[in-house]
Protein backbone atom coordinates (compact mmCIF):
# COMPACT_ATOMS: atom_id res chain seq x y z
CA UNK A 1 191.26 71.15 34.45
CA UNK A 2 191.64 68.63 32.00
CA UNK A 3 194.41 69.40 28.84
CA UNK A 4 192.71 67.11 26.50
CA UNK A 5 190.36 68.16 23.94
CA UNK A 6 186.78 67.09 24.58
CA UNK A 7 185.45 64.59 23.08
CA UNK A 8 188.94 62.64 23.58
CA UNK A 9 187.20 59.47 25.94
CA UNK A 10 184.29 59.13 23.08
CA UNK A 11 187.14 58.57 20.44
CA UNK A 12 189.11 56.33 22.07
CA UNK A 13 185.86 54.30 23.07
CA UNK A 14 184.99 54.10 19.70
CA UNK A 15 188.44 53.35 18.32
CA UNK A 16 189.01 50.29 21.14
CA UNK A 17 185.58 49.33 20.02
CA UNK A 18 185.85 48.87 16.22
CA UNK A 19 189.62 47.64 16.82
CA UNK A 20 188.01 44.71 19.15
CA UNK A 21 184.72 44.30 17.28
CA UNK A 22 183.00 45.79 20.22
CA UNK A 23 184.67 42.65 22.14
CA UNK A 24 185.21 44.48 25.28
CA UNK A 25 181.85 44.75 27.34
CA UNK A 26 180.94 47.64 29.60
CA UNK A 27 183.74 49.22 28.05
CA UNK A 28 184.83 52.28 29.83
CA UNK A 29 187.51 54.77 29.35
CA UNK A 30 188.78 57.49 31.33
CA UNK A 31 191.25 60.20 29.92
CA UNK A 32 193.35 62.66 32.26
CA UNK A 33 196.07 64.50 31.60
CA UNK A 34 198.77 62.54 29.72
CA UNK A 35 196.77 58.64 31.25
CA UNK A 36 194.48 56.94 29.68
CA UNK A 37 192.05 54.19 31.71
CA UNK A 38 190.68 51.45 30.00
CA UNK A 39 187.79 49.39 32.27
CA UNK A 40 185.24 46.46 30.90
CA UNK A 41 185.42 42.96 30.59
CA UNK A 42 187.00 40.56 27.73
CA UNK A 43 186.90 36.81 26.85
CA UNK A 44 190.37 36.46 26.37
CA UNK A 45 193.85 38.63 26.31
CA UNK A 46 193.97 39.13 23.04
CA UNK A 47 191.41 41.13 23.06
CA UNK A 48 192.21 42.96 26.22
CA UNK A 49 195.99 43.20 23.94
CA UNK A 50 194.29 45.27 21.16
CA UNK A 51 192.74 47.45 22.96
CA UNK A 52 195.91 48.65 24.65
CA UNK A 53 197.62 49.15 21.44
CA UNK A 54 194.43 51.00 19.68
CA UNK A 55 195.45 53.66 22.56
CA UNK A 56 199.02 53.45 21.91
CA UNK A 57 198.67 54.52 18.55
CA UNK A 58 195.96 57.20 19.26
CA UNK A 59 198.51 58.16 21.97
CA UNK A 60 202.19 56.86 21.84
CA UNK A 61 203.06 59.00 24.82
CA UNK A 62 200.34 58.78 27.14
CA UNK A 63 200.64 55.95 29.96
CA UNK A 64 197.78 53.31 29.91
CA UNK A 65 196.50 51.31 32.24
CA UNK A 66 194.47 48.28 30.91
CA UNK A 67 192.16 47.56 33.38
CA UNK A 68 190.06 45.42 31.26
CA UNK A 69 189.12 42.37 32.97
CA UNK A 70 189.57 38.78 30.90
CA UNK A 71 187.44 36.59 32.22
């Protein structure tokens, strides 16, 4: 059972979204228990960048893993 409020993955999407000017396609994000996946598909690393750190500031302690591929 999940200890994050729901609704949690929808925030964080559209956070990441508005922080990249809905840069990242497919954008996907997956939210467990102190982690935090981030999947989809970027022209460049800066973008991939600010996505990571919308979700560090939503959620300094949770560990991220950026996914998001640059291509």
């Amino acid at each position: 059972m999940s200890t994050n409020p729901p609704g949690l993955a929808d925030l964080i999407l559209q956070r990441v979204s508005t922080r990249t000017s809905r840069r990242v396609r497919d954008l996907v994000v997956e939210v467990g228990p102190g982690w935090v996946t981030l999947r989809g598909r970027a022209a460049s690393f800066h973008i991939k960048q600010l996505a990571q750190h919308e979700v560090r500031e939503l959620l300094p302690t949770a560990r991220v893993e950026n996914a998001i591929i640059v291509q």
